[in-house]
Structures are given as structure tokens and as C-alpha cells.
Protein backbone atom coordinates (compact mmCIF):
# COMPACT_ATOMS: atom_id res chain seq x y z
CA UNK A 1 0.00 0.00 0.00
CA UNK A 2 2.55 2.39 0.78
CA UNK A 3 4.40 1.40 -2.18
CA UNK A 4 1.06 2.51 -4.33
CA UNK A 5 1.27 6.42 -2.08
CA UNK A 6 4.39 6.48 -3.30
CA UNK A 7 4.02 5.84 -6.81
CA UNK A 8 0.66 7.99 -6.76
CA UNK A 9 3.08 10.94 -5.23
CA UNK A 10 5.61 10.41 -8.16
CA UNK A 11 3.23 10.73 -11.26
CA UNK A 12 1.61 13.95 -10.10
CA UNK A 13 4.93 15.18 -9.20
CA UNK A 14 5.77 14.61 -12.70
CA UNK A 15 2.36 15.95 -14.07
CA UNK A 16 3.12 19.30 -12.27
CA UNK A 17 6.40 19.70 -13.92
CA UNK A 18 5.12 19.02 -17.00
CA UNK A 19 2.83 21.18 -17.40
CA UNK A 20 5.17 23.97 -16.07
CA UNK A 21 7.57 23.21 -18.76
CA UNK A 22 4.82 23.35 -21.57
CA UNK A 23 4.34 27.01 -19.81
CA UNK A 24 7.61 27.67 -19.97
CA UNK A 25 7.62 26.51 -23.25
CA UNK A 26 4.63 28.39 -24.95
CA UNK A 27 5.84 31.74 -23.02
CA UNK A 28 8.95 31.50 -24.81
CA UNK A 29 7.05 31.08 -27.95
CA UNK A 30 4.94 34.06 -27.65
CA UNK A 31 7.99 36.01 -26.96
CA UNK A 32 10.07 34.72 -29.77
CA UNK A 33 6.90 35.23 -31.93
CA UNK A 34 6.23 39.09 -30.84
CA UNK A 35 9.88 39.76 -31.30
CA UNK A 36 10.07 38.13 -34.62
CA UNK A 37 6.71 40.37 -35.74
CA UNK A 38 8.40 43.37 -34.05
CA UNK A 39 11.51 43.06 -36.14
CA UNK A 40 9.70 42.53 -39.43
CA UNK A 41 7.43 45.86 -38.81
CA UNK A 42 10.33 47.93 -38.02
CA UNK A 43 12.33 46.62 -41.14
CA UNK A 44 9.56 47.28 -43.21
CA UNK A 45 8.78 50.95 -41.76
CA UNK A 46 12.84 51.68 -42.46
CA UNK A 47 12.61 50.14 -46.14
CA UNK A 48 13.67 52.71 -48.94
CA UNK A 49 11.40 52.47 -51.89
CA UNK A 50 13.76 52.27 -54.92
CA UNK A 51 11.35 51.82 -58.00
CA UNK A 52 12.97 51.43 -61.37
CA UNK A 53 11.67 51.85 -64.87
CA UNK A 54 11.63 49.72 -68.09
CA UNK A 55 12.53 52.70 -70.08
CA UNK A 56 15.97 53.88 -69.89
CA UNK A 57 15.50 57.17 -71.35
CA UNK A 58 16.82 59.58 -69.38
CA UNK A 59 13.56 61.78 -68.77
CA UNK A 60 12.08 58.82 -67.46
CA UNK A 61 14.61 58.42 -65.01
CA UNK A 62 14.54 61.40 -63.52
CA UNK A 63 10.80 61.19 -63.06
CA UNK A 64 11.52 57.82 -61.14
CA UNK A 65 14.27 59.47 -59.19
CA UNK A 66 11.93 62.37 -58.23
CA UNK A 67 8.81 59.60 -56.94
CA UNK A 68 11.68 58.07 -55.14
CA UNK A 69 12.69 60.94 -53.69
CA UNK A 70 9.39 61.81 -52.49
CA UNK A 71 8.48 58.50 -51.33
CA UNK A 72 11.33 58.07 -48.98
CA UNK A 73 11.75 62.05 -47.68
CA UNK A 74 7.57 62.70 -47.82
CA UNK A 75 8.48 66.28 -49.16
CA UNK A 76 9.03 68.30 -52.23
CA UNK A 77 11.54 70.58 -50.28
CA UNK A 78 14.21 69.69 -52.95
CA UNK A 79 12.25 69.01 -56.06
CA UNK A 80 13.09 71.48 -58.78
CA UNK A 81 9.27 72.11 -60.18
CA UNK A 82 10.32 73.84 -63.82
CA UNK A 83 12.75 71.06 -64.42
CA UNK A 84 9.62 68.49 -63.15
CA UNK A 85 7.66 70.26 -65.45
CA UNK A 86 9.82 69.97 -68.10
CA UNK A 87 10.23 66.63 -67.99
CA UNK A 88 6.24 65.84 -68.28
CA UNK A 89 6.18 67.84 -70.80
CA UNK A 90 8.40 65.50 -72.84
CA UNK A 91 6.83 62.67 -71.35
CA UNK A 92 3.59 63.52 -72.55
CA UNK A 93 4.72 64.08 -76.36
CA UNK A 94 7.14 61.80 -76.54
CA UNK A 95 7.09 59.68 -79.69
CA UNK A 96 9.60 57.43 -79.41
CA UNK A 97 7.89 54.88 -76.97
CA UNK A 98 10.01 56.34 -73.60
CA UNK A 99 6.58 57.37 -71.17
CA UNK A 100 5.72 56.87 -68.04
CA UNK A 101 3.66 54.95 -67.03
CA UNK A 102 4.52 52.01 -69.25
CA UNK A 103 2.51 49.15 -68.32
CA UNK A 104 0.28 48.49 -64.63
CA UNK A 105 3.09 48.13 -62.49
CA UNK A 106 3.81 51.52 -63.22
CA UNK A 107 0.67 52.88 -63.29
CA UNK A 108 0.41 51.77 -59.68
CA UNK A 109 3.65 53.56 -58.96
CA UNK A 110 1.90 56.92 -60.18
CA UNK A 111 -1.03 56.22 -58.15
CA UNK A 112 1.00 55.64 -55.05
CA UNK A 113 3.34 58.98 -56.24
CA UNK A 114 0.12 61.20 -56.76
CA UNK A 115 -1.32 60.24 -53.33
CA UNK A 116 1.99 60.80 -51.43
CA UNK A 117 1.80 64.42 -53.16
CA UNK A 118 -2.12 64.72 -52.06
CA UNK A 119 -1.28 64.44 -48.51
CA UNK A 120 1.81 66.68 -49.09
CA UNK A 121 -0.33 69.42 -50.69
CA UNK A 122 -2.77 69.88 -47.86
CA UNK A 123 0.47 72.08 -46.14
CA UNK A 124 2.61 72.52 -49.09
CA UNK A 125 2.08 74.78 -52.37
CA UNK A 126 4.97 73.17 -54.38
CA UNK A 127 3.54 69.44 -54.03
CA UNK A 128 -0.06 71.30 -55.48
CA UNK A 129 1.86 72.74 -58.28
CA UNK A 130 3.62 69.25 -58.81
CA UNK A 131 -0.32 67.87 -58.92
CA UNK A 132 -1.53 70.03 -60.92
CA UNK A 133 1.10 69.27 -63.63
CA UNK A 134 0.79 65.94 -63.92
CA UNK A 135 -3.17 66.73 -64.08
CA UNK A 136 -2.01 68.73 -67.17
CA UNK A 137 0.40 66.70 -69.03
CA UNK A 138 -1.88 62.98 -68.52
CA UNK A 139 -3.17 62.87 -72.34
CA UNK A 140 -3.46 59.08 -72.28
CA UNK A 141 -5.14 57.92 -69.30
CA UNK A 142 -8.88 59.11 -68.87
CA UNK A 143 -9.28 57.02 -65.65
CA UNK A 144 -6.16 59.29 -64.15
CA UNK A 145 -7.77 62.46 -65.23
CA UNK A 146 -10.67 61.09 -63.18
CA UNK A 147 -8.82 60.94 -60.01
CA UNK A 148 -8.09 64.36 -59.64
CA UNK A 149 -11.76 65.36 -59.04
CA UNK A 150 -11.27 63.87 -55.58
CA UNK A 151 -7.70 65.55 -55.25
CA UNK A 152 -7.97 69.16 -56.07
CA UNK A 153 -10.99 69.29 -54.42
CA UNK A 154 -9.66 68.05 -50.81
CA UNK A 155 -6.76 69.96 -51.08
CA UNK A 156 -8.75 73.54 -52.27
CA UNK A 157 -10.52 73.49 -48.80
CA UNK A 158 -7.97 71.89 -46.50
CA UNK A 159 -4.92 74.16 -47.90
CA UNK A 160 -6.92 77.06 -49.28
CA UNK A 161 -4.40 79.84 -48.92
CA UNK A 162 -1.85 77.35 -50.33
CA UNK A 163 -4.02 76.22 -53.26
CA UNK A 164 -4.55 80.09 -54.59
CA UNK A 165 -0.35 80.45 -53.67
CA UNK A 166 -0.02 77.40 -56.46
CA UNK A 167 -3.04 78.78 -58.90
CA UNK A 168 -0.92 81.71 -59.09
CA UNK A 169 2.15 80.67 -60.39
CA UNK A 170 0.50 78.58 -63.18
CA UNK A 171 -0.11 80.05 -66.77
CA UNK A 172 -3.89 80.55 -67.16
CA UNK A 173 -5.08 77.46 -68.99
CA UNK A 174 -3.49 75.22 -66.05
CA UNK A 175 -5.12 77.58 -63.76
CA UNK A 176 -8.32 77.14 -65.78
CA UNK A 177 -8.29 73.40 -65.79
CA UNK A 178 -7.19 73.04 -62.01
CA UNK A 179 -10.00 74.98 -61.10
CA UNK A 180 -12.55 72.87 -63.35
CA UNK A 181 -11.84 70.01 -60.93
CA UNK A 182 -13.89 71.64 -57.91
CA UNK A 183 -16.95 70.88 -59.93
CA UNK A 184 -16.74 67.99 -57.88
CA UNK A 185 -16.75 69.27 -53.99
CA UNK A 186 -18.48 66.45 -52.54
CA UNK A 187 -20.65 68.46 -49.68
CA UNK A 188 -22.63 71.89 -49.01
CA UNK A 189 -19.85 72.01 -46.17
CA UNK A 190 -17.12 71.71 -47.84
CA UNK A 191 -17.65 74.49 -50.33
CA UNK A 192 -19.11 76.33 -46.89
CA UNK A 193 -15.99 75.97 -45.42
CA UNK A 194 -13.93 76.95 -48.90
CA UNK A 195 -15.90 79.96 -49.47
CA UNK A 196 -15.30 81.15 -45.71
CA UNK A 197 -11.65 80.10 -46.45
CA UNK A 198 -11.74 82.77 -49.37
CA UNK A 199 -13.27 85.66 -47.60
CA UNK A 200 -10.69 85.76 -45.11
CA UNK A 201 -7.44 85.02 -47.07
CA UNK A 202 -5.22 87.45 -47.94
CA UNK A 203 -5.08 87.52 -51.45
CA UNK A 204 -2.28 90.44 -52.38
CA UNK A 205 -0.39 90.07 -55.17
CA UNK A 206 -2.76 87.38 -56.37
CA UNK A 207 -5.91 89.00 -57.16
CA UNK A 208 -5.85 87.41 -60.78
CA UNK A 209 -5.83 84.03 -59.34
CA UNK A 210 -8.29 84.38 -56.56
CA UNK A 211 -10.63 86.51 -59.39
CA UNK A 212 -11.06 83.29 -61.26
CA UNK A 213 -11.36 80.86 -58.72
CA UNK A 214 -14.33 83.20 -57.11
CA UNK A 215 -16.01 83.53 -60.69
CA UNK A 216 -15.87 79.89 -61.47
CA UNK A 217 -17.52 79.13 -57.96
CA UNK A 218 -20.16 81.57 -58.46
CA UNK A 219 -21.13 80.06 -61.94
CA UNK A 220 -20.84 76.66 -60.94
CA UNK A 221 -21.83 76.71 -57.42
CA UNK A 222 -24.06 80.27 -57.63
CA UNK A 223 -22.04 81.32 -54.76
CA UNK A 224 -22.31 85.37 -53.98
CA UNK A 225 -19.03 86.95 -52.96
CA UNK A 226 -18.99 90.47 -51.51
């Protein structure tokens, strides 16, 4: 009988560490799993994008080395906008089968470029005027063209002041077709709030720019300015 205690004592002994090790065990896994995940998100955050194009052209590299630049930095502080301009302009009449974007891949790239510039624009006037050209110079993708009614709208009342600043330094037909694109503010509110935005901005200096953008919204929107 005591001989049965004893052997009864034994196996839950054993039982107990057991099931501490498998404890131990998953604890560690967890850990090593977190850590693992942890690594992998801060790699990823620290990535550099470095997209290259099929084209090796030389105005098609520079556009890929200014959406690299721009993807990695998330500014336009050292983008040189006539020489961007420039080189859409080529892109955009180019006959000799060097354009961007060639192919989806690419056209994903200049989705991904325009948005980083969208976000960029709502406190910067450069990345508006960098919008605003590639608005200009897209004469082969309709479905692009589309996209900006949702851009230049968002960006007229969340960066007002800076929107006029951009519409100011652009020759009047870009003007003219930037400004089209608010046909499409999506609420009463949000031309509320652009209209307030106008009344109170200090327009010196650009009273040709502001003029237009105040008669398009009063024969589009019937809006009544002072």
C-alpha cells in the first residue's frame, strides 16, 4: 500500500512539472513570436522604396528618381518644379515609346506617387503645383484624369491659402483646368468651409488668381461673394 502512495506521489509530481515546462515553453514562444513580428514591422517601416523603370530614357529616369525621392523624404523641399515640369512635358509628347507609365506596375507607382503628393499638398504649395502638372500633361489615361476630381478638391478646402499660392504661379489654362476640378466638392460644407476660407485670405499680389477661382464658384456653385 505504501508502495502505491508512493508511486501515486511520483506521477503527479511529474504531471506538475510538465505542465510547467509546456508554460515555460509556450511563453517562450509568444515572446520569440512578438519579437520576430516586431523586427519585421520595423524593417519594413525603415525600407527605402527604390522603384525602377523599363525605359531607360533619361527623362524617365529622372521622373523615377523624383517619386523616389518623395516617397522616402515625404516632401518636395528639394524638387526642382520647372525642371519636373519639363520633364512631363516630354513625357507627354514623346514619340519614341520612352513614357511613363509604361505598363500596370507603373501605373500603380503613379497612383502611389500622386497620393503621397495629395497628402503633401494639404500644407505645401509646391507638391499642389507638382499635382496640378501631372493633371495637365496625362493625355493618355482618362481614368487618371478622373482621379483628380477627388484631389484638387480636398486639397482647395484643407490648404486654401496654399491652393490660390499654387493657382498663381501657373499660366492661365493650367489655372483654368485646375479649377474645373472643384466641380466635384463632394458636400454643401465643404464648399461652406472653402468659401469662408476665401473671404478671409489674404489675397495680395494674387488677385488674378483668386478673381477666377471666385467667378468659377459663383457660376458653378451660384455662390455670392462680396
Amino acid at each position: 500500500m505504501k508502495n502505491y502512495f508512493l508511486i501515486l506521489t511520483i506521477i503527479s509530481l511529474l504531471s506538475c512539472q510538465n505542465v510547467q515546462t509546456k508554460a515555460i515553453q509556450q511563453e517562450k514562444t509568444v515572446v520569440k513570436s512578438d519579437s520576430i513580428s516586431h523586427r519585421i514591422e520595423i524593417e519594413t517601416e525603415t525600407t527605402a522604396v527604390n522603384y525602377t523603370s523599363k525605359d531607360s530614357c533619361e527623362n524617365v529616369q529622372y521622373i523615377f528618381k523624383v517619386i523616389n525621392t518623395v516617397l522616402n523624404s515625404n516632401n518636395v523641399d528639394y524638387i526642382n518644379i520647372t525642371q519636373f515640369e519639363n520633364a512631363f512635358k516630354v513625357n507627354s509628347n514623346n514619340e519614341k515609346g520612352c513614357y511613363f507609365p509604361n505598363g500596370n506596375s507603373e501605373g500603380i507607382i503613379l497612383y502611389k506617387f500622386t497620393d503621397a503628393l495629395e497628402e503633401i499638398a494639404l500644407e505645401d504649395t509646391d507638391a499642389i503645383r507638382m499635382l496640378a502638372i501631372l493633371y495637365r500633361h496625362n493625355n493618355r489615361n482618362a481614368e487618371y484624369s478622373e482621379y483628380f476630381y477627388r484631389v484638387f478638391p480636398k486639397v482647395a478646402v484643407e490648404n486654401t491659402k496654399g491652393f490660390i499660392q499654387a493657382l498663381h504661379s501657373m499660366d492661365f489654362q493650367t489655372r483654368k483646368i485646375t479649377i474645373g476640378k472643384l466641380e466635384m466638392i463632394k458636400t454643401k460644407k465643404d464648399l461652406d468651409k472653402l468659401v469662408e476660407n476665401l473671404k478671409t485670405i489674404n489675397a495680395e499680389g494674387m488677385n488674378e488668381a483668386i478673381y477666377q477661382l471666385k467667378d468659377f464658384l459663383s457660376t458653378e456653385f451660384l455662390v455670392e461673394f462680396e
